[in-house]
N, C-alpha and C. Protein backbone atom coordinates (compact mmCIF):
# COMPACT_ATOMS: atom_id res chain seq x y z
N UNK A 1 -22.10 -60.58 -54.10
CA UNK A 1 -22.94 -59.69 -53.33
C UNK A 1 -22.28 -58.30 -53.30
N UNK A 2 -23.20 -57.17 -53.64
CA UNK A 2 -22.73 -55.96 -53.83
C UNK A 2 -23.08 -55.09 -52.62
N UNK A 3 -22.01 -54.40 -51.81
CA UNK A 3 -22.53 -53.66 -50.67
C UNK A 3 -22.83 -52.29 -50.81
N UNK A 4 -23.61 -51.44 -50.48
CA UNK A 4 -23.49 -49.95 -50.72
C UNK A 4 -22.98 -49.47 -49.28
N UNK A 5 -21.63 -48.77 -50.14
CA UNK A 5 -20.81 -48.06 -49.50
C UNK A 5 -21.81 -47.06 -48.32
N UNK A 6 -21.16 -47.06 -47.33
CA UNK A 6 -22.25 -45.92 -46.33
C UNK A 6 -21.29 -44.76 -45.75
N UNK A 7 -20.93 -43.77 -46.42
CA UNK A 7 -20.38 -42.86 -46.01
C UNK A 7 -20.49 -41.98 -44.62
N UNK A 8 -20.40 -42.53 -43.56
CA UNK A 8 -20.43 -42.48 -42.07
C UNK A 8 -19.82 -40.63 -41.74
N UNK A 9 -21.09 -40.03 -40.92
CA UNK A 9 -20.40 -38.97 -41.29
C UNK A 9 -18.98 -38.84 -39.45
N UNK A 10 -19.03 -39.99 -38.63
CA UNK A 10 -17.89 -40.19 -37.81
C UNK A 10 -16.38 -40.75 -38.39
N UNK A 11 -17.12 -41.21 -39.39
CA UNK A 11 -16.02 -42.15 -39.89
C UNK A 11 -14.42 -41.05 -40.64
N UNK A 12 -13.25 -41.64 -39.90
CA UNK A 12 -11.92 -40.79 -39.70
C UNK A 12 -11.22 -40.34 -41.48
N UNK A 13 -12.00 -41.56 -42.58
CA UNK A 13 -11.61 -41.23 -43.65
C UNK A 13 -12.11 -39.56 -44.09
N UNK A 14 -13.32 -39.72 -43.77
CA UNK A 14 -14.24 -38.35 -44.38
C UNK A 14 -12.87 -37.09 -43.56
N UNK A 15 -12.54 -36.68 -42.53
CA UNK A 15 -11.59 -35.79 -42.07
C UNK A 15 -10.14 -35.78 -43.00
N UNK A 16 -9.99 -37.29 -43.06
CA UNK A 16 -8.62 -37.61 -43.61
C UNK A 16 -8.24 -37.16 -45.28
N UNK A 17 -9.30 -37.30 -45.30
CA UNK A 17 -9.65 -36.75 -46.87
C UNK A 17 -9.95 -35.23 -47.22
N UNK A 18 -10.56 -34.62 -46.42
CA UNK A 18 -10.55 -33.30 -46.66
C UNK A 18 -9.01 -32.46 -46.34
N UNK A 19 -8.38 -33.41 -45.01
CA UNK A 19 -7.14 -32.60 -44.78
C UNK A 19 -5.84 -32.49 -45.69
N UNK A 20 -6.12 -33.78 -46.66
CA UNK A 20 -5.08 -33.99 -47.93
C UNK A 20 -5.07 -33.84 -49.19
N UNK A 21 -6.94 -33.91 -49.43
CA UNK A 21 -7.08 -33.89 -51.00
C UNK A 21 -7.98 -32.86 -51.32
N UNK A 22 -7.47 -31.52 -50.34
CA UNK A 22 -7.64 -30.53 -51.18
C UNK A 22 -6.87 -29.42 -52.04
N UNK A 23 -7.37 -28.77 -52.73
CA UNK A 23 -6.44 -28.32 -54.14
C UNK A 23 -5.10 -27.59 -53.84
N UNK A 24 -4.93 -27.30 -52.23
CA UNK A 24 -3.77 -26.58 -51.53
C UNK A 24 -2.71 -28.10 -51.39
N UNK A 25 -3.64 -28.68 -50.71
CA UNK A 25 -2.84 -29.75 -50.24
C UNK A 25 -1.76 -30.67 -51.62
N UNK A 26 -2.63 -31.24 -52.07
CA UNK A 26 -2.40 -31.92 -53.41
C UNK A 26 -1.06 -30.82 -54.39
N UNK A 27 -1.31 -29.55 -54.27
CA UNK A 27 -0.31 -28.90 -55.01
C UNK A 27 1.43 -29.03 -54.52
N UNK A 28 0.82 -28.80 -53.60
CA UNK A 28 2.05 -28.78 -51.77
C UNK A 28 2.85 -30.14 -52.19
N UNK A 29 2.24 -31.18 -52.42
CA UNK A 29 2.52 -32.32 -51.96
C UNK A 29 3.66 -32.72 -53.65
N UNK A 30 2.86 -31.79 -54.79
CA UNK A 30 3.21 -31.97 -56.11
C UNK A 30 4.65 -31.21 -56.16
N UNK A 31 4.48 -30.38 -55.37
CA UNK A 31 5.57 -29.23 -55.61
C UNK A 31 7.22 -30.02 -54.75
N UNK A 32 6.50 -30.57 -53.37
CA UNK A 32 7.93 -31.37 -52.95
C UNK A 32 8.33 -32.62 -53.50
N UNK A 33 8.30 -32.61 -54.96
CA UNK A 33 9.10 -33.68 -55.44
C UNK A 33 10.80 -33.59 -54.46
N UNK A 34 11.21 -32.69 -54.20
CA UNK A 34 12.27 -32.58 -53.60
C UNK A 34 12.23 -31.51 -52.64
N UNK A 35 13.13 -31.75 -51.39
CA UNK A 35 13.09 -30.93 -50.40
C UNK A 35 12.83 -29.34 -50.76
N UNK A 36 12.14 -28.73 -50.46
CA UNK A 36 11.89 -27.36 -50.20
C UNK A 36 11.73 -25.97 -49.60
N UNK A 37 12.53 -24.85 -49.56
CA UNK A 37 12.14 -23.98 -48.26
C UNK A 37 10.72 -23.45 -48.87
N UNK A 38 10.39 -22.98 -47.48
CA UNK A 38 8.73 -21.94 -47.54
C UNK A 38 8.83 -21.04 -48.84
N UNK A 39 9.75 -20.47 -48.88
CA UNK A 39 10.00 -19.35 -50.04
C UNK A 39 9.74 -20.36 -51.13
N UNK A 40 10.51 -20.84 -51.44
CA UNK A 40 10.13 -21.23 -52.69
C UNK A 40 8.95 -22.36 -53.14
N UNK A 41 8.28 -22.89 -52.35
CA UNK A 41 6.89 -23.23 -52.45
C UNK A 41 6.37 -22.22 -52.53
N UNK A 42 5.90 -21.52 -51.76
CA UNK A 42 4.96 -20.05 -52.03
C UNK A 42 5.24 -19.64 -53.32
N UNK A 43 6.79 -19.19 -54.39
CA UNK A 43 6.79 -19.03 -55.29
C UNK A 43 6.14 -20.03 -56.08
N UNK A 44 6.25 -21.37 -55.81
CA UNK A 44 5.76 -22.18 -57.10
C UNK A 44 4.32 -22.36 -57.30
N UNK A 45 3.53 -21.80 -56.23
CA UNK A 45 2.37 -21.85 -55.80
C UNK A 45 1.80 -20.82 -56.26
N UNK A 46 1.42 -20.14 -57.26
CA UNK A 46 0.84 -18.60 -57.97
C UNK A 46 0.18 -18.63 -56.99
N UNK A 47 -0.82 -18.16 -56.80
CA UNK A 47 -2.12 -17.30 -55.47
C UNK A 47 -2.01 -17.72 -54.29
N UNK A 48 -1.45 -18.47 -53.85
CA UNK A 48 -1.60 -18.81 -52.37
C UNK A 48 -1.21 -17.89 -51.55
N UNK A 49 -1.89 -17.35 -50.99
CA UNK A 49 -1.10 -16.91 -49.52
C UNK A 49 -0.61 -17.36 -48.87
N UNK A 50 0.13 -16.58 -48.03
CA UNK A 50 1.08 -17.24 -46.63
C UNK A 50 0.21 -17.72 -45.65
N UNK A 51 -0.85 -17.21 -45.09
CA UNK A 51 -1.47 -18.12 -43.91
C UNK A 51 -1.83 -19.08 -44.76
N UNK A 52 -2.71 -19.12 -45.81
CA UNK A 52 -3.14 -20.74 -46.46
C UNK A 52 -1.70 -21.79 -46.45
N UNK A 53 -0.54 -21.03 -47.01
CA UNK A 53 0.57 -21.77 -47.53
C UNK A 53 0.85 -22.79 -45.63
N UNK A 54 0.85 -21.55 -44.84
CA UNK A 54 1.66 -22.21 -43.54
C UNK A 54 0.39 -23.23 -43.16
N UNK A 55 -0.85 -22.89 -43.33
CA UNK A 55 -2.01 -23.97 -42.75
C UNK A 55 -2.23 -24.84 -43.32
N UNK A 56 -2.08 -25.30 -44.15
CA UNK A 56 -1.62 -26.52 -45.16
C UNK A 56 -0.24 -27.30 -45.06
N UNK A 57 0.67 -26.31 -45.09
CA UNK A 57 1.83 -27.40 -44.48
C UNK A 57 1.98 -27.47 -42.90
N UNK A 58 1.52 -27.16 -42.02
CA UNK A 58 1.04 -27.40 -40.54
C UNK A 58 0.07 -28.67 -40.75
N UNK A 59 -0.83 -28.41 -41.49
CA UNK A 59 -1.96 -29.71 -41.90
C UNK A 59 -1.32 -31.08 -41.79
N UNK A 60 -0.62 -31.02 -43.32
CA UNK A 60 0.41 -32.20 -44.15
C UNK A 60 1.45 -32.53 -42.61
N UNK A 61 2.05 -31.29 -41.93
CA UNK A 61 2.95 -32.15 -41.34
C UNK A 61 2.33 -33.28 -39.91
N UNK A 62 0.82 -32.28 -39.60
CA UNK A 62 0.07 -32.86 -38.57
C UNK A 62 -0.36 -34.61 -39.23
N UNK A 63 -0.20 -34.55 -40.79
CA UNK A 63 -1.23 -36.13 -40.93
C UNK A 63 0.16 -36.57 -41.33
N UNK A 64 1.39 -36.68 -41.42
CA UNK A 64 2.76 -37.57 -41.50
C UNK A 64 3.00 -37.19 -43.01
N UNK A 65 2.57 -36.63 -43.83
CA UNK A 65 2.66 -36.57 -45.04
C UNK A 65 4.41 -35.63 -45.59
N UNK A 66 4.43 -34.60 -44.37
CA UNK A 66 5.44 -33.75 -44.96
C UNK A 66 6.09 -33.73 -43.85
N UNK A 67 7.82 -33.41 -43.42
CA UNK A 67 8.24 -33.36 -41.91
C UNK A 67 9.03 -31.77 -42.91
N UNK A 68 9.26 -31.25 -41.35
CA UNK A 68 10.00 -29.91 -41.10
C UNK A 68 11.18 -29.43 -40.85
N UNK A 69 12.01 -29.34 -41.15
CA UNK A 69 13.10 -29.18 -40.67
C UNK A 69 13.97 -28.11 -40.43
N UNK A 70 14.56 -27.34 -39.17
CA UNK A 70 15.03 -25.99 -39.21
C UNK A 70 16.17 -25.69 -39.56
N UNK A 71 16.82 -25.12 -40.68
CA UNK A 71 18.45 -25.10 -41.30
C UNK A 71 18.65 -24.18 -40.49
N UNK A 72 20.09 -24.49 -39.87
CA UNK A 72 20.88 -23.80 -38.52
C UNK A 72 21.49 -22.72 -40.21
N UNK A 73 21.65 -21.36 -39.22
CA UNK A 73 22.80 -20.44 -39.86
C UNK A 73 21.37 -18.98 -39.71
N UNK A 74 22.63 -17.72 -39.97
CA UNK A 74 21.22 -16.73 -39.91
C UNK A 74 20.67 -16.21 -41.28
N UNK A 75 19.57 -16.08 -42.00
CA UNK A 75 18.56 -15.90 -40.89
C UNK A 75 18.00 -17.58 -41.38
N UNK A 76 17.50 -18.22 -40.03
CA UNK A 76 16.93 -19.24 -40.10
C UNK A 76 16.05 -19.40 -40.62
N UNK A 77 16.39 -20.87 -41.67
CA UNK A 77 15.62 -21.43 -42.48
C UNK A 77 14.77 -22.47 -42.12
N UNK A 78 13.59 -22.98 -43.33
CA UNK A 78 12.91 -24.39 -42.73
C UNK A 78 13.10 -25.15 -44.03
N UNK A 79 13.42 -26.37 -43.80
CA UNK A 79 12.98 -26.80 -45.61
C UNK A 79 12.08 -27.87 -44.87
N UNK A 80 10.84 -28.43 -46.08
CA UNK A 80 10.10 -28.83 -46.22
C UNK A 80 10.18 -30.35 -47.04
N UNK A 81 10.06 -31.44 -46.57
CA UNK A 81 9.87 -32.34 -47.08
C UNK A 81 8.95 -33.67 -47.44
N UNK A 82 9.24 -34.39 -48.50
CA UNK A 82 7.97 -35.39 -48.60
C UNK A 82 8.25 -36.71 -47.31
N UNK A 83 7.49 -37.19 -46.24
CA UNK A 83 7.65 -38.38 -45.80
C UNK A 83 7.44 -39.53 -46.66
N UNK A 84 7.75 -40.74 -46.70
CA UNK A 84 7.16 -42.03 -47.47
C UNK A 84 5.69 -42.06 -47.39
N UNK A 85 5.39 -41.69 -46.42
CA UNK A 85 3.43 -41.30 -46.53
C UNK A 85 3.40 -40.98 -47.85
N UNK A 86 3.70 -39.81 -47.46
CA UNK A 86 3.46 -38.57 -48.38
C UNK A 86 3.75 -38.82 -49.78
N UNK A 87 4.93 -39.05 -50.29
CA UNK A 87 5.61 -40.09 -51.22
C UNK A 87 4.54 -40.90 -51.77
N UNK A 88 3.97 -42.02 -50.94
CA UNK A 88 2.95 -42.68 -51.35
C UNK A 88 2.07 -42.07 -51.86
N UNK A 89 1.61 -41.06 -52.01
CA UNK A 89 0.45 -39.88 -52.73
C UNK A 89 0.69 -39.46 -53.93
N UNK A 90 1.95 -39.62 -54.64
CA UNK A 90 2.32 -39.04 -55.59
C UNK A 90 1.88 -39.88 -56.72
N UNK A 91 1.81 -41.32 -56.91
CA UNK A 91 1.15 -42.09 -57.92
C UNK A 91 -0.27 -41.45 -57.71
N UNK A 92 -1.14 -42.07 -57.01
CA UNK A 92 -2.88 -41.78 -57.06
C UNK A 92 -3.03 -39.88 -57.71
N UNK A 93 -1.89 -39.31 -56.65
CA UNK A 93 -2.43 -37.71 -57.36
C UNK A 93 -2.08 -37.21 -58.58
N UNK A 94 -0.69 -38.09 -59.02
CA UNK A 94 0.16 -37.87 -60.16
C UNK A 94 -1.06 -38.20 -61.53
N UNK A 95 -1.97 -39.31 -60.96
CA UNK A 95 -2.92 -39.85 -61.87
C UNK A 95 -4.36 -38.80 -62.16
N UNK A 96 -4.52 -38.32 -60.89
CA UNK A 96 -5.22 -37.80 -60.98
C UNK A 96 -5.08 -36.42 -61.40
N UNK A 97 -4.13 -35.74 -61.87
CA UNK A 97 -3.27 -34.65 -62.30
C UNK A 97 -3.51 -34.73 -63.59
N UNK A 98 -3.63 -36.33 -64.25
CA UNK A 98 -2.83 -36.18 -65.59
C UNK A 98 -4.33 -36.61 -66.16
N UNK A 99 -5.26 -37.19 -65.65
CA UNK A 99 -6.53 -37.15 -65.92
C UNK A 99 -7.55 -35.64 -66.09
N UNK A 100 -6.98 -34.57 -65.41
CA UNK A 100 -7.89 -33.30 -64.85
C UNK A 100 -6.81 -33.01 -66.55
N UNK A 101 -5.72 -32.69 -67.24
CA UNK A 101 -5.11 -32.42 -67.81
C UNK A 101 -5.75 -32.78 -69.11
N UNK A 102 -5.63 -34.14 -69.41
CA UNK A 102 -6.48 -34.94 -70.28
C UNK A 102 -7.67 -34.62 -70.91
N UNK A 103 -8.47 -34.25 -69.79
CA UNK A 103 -10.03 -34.11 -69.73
C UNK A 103 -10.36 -32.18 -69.72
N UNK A 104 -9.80 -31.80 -69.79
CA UNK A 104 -9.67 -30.31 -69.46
C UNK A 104 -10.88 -29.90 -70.22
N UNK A 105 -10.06 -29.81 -71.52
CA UNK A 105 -11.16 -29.41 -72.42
C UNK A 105 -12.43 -29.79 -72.59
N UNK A 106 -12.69 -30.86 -72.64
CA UNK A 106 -14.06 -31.42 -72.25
C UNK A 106 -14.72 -30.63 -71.30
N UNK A 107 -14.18 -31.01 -70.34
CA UNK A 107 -14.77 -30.59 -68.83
C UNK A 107 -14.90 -28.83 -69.16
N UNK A 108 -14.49 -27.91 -69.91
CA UNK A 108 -14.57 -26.51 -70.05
C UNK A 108 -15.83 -26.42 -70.69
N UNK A 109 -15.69 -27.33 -71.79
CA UNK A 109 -16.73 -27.37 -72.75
C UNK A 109 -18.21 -27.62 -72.15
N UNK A 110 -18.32 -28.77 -71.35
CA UNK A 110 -19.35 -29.23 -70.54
C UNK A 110 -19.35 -27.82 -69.60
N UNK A 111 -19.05 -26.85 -68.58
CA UNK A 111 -18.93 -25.79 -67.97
C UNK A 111 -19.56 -24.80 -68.43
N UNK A 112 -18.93 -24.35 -70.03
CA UNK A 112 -20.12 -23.35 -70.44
C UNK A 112 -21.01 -23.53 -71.34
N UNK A 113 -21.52 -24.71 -71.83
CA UNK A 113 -22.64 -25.15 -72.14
C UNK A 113 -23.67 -25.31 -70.63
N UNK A 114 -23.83 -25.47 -69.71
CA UNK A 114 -24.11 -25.59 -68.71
C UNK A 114 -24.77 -24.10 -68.37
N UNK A 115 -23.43 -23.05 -68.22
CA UNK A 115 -23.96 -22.04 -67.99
C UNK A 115 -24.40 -21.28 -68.96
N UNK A 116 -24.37 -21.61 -70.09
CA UNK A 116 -25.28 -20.76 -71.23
C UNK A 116 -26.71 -21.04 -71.18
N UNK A 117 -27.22 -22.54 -70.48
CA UNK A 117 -28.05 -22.94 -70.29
C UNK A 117 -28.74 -22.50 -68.79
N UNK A 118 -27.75 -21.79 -68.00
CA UNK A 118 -28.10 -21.09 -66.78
C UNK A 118 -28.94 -19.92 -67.15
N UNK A 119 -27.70 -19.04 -68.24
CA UNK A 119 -28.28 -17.39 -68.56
C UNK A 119 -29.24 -17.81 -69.36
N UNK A 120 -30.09 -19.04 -70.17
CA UNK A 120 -31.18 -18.55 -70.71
C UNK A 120 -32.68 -18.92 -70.06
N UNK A 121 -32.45 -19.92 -68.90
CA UNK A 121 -33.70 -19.91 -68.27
C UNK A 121 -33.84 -18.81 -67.08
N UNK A 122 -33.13 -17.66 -67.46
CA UNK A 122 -33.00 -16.56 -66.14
C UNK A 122 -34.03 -15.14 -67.19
């Protein structure tokens, strides 16, 4: 017996999912293979800004994914790390990384065939 899934719009996954698997988050999460300060995430991160950068790792540390930590000495530091949560994310996203990689070209190809097919019914 086959059930159809009912995507509940109360239901805590639908939140849980937007707060982790988006393209800020997922990078964040790629980038702390190993402990990290703010500085140098933001560097590894081309375009991000600093409020996106800090509201994303405020996010990650609010759902257990990343913890914070303040390095004593001046001027005070934070480094950034993966929890075992978080850890746990790195197979499913690592997969899903290497699939978007895989498929690239395709998926470009399908993109502007699409929109060539936009500009000629305009």
């Amino acid at each position: 017996m086959t059930h159809d899934v009912v995507y509940r719009a109360d239901c805590p996954s639908r939140t849980i999912l937007d707060q982790i698997a988006d393209k800020w988050s997922m990078l964040v999460l790629a980038v702390l293979s190993e402990p990290r300060r703010f500085n140098e995430i933001k560097r590894r991160l081309e375009g991000i800004t600093q409020r996106v950068l800090t509201q994303t790792l405020r996010r990650l540390e609010r759902n257990g994914m990343i913890t914070r930590r303040v390095l004593p000495g001046r001027p005070l530091g934070v480094e950034y790390s993966l929890t075992p949560l978080g850890r746990s994310l790195q197979g499913p996203f690592g997969e899903l990384y290497n699939w978007t990689v895989e498929n690239m070209d395709v998926i470009q190809s399908f993109q502007r065939a699409y929109d060539h097919r936009g500009e000629q019914s305009t």
